[in-house]
Protein backbone atom coordinates (compact mmCIF):
# COMPACT_ATOMS: atom_id res chain seq x y z
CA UNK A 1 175.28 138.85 105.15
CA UNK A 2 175.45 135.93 107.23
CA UNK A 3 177.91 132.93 106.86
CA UNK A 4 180.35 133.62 103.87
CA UNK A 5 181.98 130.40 103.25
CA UNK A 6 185.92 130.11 104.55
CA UNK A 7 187.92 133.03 104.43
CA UNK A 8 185.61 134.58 101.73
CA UNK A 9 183.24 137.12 101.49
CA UNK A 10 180.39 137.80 99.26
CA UNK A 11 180.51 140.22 95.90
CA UNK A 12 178.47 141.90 93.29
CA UNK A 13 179.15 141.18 89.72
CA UNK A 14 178.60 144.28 87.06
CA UNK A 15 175.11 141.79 85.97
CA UNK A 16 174.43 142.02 89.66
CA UNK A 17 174.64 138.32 90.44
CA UNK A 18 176.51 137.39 93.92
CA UNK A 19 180.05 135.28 94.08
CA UNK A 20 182.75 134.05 96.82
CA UNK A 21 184.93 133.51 93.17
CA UNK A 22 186.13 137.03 93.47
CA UNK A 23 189.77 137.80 95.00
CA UNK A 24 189.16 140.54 97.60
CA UNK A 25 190.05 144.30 96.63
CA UNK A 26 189.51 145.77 100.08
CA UNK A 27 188.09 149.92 99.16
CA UNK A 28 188.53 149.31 95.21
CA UNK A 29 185.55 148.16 92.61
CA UNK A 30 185.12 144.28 92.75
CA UNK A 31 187.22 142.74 89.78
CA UNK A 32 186.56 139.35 88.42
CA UNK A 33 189.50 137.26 88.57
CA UNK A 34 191.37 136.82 84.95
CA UNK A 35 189.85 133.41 83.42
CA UNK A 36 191.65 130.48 83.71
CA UNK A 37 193.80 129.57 80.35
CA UNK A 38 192.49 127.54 77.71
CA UNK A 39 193.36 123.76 77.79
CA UNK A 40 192.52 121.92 74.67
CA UNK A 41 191.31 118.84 75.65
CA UNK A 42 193.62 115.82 75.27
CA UNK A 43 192.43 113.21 72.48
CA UNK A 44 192.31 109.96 74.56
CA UNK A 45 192.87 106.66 71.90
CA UNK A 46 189.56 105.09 72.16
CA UNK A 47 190.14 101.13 71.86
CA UNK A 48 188.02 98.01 71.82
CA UNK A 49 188.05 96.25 75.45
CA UNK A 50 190.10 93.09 74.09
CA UNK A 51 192.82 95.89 73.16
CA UNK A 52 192.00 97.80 76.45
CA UNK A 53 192.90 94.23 78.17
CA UNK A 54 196.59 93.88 76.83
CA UNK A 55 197.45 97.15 77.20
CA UNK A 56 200.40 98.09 79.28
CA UNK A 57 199.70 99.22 82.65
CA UNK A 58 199.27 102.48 83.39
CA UNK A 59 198.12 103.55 79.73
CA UNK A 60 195.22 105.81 79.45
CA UNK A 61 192.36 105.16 77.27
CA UNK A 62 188.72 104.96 75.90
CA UNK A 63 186.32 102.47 76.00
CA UNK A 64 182.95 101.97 74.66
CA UNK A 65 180.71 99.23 75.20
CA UNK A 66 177.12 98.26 77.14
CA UNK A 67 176.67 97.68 80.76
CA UNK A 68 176.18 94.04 81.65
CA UNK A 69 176.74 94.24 85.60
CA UNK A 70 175.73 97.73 86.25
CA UNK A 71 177.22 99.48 89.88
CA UNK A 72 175.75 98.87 93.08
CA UNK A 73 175.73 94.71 92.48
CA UNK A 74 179.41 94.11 93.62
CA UNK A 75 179.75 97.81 94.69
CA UNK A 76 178.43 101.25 93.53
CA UNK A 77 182.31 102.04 92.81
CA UNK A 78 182.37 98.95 90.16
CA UNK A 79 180.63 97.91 86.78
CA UNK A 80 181.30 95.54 83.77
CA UNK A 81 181.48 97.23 80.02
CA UNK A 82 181.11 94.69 77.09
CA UNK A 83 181.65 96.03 73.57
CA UNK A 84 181.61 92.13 71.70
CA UNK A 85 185.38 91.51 71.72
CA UNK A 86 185.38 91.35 75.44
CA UNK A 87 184.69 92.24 78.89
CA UNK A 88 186.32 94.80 81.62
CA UNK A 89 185.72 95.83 85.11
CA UNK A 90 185.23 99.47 85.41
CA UNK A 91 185.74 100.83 89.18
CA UNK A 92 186.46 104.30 90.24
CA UNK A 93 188.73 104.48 92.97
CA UNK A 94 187.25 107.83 95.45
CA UNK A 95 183.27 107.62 94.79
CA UNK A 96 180.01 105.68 93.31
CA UNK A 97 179.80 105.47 89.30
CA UNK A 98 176.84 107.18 87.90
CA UNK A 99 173.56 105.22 87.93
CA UNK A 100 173.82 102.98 85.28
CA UNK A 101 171.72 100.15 84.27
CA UNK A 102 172.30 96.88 82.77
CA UNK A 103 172.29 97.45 78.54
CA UNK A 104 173.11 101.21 79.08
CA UNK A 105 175.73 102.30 76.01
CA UNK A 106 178.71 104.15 77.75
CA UNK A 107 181.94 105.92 76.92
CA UNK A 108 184.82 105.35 79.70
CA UNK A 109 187.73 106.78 79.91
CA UNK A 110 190.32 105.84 82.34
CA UNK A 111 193.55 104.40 83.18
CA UNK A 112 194.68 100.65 83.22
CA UNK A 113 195.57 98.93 86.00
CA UNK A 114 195.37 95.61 87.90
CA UNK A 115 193.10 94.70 91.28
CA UNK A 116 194.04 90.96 92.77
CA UNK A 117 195.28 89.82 89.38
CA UNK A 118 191.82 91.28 87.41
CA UNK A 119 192.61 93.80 84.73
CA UNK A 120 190.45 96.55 85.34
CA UNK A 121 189.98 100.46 84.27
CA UNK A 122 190.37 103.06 87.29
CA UNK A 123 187.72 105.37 85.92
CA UNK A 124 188.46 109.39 84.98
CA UNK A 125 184.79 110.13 82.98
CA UNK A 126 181.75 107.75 82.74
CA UNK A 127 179.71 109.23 80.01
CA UNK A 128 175.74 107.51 79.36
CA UNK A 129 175.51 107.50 75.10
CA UNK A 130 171.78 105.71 76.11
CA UNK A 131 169.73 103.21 77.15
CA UNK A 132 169.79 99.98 75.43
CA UNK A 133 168.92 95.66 76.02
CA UNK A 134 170.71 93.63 78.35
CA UNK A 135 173.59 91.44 76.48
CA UNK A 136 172.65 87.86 76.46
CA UNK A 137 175.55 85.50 77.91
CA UNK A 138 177.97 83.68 75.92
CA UNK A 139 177.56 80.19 76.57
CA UNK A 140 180.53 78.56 77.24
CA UNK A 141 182.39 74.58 78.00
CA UNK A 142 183.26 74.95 81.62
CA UNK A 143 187.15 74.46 80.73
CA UNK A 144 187.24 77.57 78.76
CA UNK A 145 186.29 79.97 81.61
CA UNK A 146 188.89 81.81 82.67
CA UNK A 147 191.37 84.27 81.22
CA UNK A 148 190.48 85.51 77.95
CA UNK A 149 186.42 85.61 79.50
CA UNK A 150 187.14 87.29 82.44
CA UNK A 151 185.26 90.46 82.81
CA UNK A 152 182.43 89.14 80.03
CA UNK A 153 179.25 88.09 81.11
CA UNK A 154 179.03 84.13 80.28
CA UNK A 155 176.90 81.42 80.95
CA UNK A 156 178.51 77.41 81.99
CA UNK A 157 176.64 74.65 83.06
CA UNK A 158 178.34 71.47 84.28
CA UNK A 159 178.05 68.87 87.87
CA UNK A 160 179.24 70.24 91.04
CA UNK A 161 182.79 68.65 91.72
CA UNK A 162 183.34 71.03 94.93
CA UNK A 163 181.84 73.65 97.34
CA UNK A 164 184.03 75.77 99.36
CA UNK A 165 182.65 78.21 101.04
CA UNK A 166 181.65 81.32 98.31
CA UNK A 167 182.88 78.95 95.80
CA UNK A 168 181.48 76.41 93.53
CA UNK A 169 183.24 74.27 91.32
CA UNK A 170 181.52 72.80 88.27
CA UNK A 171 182.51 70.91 85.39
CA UNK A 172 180.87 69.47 82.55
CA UNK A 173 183.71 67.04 81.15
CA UNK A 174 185.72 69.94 79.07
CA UNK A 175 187.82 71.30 82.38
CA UNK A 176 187.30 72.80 86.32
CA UNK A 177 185.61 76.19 86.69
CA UNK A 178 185.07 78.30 89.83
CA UNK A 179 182.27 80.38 90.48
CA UNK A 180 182.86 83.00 93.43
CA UNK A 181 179.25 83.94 94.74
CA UNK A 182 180.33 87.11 96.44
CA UNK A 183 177.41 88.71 99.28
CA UNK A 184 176.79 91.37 97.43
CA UNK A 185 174.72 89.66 94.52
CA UNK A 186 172.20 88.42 97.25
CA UNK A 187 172.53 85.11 95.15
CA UNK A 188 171.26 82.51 97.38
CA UNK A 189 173.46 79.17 96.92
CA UNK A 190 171.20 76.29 96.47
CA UNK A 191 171.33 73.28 99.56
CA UNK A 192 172.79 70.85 98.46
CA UNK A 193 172.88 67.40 100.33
């Protein structure tokens, strides 16, 4: 045989299939190793997101909840879940999330945590329940964005008060409210003169 991967070489099962899983018995009958023990799987507390949000740090739990910014707009690493009480920024730390689009149902499990002051779930499983409409925004006073919104998908209206940058700043007489436009939405800020 050519190119056994590693230190391993090839064997013959007894059904005659081929393996590098088996432990090498040099001049003896190939031996499958013993099976690996039996882990029940650990029950994860599944929780609605605005629980999810004031949970310590560090817990581990379940979400469910539909897509409303599905990966690959901010990054392919990052999504937002909405189950009605709230919002939450999914993100798995060492690769891309599944493909997922906007109004998909999903289960998430993972562990809470906080990224530049945003509560947010460093994902263990991502699991698609099916496909389903995209959430309409809430429509909210510009003074109320913020804080108990953050991670939901919303919609403000108001007069621009200040541009900086990536930043807009609108009000509509009920309080301040920045929008970030971040590159990777390929939102085009309007010119404004």
């Amino acid at each position: 045989y050519k190119n056994p991967p590693g230190d391993r070489s090839y064997s013959k099962t007894a059904a005659g299939a081929w393996t590098t899983a088996y432990p090498p018995s040099p001049g003896q009958p190939n031996v499958a190793p013993p099976p690996a023990p039996y882990v029940p799987p650990t029950e994860v507390p599944r929780v609605p997101i605005a629980h999810a949000r004031g949970a310590a740090h560090d817990a581990f739990l379940a979400i469910e909840g539909w897509v409303i910014v599905p990966p690959g707009i901010f990054s392919k690493r990052t999504a937002y879940v909405y189950d009605g009480s709230a919002g939450l920024q999914i993100r798995h730390w060492s690769r891309d999330l599944p493909p997922l689009a906007e109004g998909d149902r999903v289960h998430v499990e993972g562990k809470m945590t906080a990224v530049s002051q945003e509560i947010v779930m460093n994902v263990r499983d991502v699991v698609r329940l099916g496909g389903g409409e995209p959430s309409s925004p809430t429509v909210l006073p510009t003074g109320q964005v913020g804080g108990w919104w953050e991670g939901s998908l919303v919609r403000i209206s108001g007069t621009v008060q200040r541009w900086d940058s990536d930043d807009i700043y609108l009000d509509d007489g009920s309080g301040l409210a920045q929008v970030r436009l971040r590159d990777s939405t390929q939102i085009v800020p309007p010119k404004l003169s």
